[in-house]
C-alpha atoms as a PDB file:
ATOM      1  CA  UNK A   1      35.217  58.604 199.508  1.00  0.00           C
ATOM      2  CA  UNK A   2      32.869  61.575 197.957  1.00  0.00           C
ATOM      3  CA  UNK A   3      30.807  59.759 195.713  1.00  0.00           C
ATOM      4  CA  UNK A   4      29.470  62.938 194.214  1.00  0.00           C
ATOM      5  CA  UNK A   5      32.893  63.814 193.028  1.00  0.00           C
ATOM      6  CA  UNK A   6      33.027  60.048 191.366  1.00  0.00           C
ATOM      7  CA  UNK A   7      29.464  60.418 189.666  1.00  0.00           C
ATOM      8  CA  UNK A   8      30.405  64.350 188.246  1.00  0.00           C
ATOM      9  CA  UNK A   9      33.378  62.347 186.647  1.00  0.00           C
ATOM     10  CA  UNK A  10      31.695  59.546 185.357  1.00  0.00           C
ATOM     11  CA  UNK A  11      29.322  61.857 183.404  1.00  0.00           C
ATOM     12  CA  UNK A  12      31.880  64.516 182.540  1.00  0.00           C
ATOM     13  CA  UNK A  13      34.313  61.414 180.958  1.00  0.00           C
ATOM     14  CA  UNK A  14      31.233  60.173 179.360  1.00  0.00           C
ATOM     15  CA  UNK A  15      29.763  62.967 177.570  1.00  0.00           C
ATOM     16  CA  UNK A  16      33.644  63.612 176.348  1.00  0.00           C
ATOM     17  CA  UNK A  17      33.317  59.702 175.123  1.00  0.00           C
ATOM     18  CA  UNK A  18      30.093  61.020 173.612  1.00  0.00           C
ATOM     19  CA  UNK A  19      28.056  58.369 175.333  1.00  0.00           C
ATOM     20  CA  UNK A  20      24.730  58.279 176.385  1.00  0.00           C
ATOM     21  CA  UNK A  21      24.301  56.286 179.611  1.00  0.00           C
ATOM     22  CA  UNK A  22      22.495  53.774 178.297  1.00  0.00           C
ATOM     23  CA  UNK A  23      25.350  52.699 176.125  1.00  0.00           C
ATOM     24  CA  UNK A  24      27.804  53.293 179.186  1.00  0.00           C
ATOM     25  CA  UNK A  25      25.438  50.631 180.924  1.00  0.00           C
ATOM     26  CA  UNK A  26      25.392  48.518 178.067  1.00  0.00           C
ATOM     27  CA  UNK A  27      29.054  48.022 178.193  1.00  0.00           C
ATOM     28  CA  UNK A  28      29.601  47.983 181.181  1.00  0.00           C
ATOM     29  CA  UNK A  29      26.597  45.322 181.779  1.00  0.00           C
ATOM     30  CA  UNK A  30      24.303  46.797 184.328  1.00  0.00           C
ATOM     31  CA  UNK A  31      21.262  49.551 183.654  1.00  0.00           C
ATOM     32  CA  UNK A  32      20.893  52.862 182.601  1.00  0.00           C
ATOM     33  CA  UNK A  33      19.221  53.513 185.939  1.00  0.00           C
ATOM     34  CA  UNK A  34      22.281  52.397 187.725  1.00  0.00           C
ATOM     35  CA  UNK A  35      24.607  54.552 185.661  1.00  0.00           C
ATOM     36  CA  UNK A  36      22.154  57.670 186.296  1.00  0.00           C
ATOM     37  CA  UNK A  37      22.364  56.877 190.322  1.00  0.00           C
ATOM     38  CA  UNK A  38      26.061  56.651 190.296  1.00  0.00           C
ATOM     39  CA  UNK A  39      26.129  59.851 188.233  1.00  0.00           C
ATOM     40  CA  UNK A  40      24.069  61.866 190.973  1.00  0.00           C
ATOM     41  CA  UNK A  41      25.706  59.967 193.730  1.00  0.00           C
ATOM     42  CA  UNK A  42      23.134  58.082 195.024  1.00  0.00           C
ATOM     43  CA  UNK A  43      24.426  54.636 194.179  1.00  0.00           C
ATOM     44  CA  UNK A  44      27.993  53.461 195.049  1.00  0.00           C
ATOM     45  CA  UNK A  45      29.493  51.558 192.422  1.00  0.00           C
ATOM     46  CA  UNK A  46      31.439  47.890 193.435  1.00  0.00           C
ATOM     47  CA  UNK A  47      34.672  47.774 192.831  1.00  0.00           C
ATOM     48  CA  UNK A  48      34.213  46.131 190.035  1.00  0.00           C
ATOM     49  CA  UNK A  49      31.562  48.275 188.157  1.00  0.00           C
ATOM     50  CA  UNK A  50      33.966  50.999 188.702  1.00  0.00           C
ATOM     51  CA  UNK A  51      36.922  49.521 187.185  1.00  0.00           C
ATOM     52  CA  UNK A  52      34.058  48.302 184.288  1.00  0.00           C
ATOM     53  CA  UNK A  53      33.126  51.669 183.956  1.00  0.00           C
ATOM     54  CA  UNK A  54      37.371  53.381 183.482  1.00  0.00           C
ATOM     55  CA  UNK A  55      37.875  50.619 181.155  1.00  0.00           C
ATOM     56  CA  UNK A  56      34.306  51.321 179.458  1.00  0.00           C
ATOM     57  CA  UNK A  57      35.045  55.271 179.152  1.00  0.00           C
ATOM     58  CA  UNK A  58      39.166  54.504 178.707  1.00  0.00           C
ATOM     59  CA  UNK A  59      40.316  56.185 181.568  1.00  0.00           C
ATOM     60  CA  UNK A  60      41.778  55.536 184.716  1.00  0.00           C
ATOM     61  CA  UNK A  61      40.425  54.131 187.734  1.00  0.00           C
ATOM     62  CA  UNK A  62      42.101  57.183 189.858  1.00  0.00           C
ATOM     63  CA  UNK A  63      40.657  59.877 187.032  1.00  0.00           C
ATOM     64  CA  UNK A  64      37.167  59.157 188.150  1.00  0.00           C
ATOM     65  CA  UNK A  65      38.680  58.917 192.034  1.00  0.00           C
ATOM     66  CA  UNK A  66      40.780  62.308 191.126  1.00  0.00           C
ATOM     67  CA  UNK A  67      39.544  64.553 194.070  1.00  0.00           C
ATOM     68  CA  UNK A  68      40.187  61.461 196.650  1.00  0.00           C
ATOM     69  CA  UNK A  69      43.551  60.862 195.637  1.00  0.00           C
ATOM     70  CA  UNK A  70      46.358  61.611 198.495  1.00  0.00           C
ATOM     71  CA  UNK A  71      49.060  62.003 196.422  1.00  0.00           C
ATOM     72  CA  UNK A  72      48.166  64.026 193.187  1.00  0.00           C
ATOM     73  CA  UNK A  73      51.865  64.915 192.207  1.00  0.00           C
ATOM     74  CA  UNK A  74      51.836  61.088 191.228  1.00  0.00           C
ATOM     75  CA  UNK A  75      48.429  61.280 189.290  1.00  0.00           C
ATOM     76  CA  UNK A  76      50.074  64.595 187.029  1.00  0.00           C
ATOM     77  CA  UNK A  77      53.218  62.615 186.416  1.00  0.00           C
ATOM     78  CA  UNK A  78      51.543  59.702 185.151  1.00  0.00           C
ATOM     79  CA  UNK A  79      49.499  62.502 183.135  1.00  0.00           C
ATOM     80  CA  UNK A  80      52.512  63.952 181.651  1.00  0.00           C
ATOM     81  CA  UNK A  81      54.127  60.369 181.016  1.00  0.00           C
ATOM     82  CA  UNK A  82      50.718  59.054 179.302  1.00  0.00           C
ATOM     83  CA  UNK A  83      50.764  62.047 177.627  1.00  0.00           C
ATOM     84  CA  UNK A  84      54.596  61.712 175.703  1.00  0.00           C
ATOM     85  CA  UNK A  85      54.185  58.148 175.416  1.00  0.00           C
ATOM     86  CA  UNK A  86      55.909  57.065 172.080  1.00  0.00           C
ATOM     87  CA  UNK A  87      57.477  60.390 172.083  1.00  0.00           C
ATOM     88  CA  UNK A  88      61.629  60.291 171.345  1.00  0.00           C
ATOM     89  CA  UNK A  89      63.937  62.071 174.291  1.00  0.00           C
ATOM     90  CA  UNK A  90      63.829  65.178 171.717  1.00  0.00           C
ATOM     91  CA  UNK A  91      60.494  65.511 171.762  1.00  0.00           C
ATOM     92  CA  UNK A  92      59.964  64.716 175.534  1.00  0.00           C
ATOM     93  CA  UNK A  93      62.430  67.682 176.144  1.00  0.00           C
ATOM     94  CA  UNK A  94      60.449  69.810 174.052  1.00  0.00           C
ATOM     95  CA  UNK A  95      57.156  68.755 175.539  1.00  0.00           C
ATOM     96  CA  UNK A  96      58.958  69.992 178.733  1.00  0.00           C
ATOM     97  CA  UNK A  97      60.045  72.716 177.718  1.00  0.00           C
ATOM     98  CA  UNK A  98      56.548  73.471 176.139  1.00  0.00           C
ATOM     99  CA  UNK A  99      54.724  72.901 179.916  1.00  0.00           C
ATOM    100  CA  UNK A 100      57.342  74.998 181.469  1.00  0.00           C
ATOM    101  CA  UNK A 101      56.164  77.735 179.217  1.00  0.00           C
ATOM    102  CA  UNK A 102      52.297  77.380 179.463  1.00  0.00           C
ATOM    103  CA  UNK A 103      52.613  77.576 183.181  1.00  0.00           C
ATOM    104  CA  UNK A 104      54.569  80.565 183.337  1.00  0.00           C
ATOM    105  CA  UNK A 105      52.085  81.988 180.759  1.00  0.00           C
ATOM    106  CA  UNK A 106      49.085  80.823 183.461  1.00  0.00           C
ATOM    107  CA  UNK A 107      51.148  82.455 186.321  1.00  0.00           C
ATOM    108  CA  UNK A 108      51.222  85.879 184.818  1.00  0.00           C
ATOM    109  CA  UNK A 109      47.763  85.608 183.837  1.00  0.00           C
ATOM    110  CA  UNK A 110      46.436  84.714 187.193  1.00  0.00           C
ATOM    111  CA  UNK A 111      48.801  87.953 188.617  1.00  0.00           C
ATOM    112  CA  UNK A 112      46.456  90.253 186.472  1.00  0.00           C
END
């Protein structure tokens, strides 16, 4: 497991939750210190302080693990599903059809 990868997306998750890491360790009941170490890598969270830590920041155990996963396909279809939840079949269609077109738009762009 690269733990580096998990402590970059601990504090990238966090500052998008706008939280310092004090709070983060306040909710998720251990010290700021501790936070800070996982951050730079040099502590590896339990099991459970991870899991405390998605629930804290509202994301998902395998979005902090996202460079360790084997199958990734899986991870952008739960994305995509997460993403369109609530949505009717209309909309989901035209969410589709909306991707479809913002990655042919990135393909040409990466061409030039």
């Amino acid at each position: 497991m690269d733990y580096i990868t998990l402590g970059r997306n601990v504090r990238r998750f966090r500052a998008q939750a706008d939280l310092t890491q004090e709070k983060l360790a306040e909710m998720v009941g251990c010290t700021d210190r501790h936070i800070g170490k996982i951050e730079n890598g040099q502590n590896v969270p339990s099991l459970e302080v991870t899991v405390s830590i998605a629930n804290a920041l509202n994301v998902g155990v395998d979005q902090l693990l996202y460079s360790d996963l084997v199958n990734r396909t899986d991870y952008f279809i739960q994305e995509l599903v997460s993403c369109t939840d609530g949505f009717n079949d209309k909309d989901k269609l035209t969410a589709i059809s909306m991707v479809k077109s913002l990655v042919s738009i990135l393909k040409e762009f990466k061409k030039n």
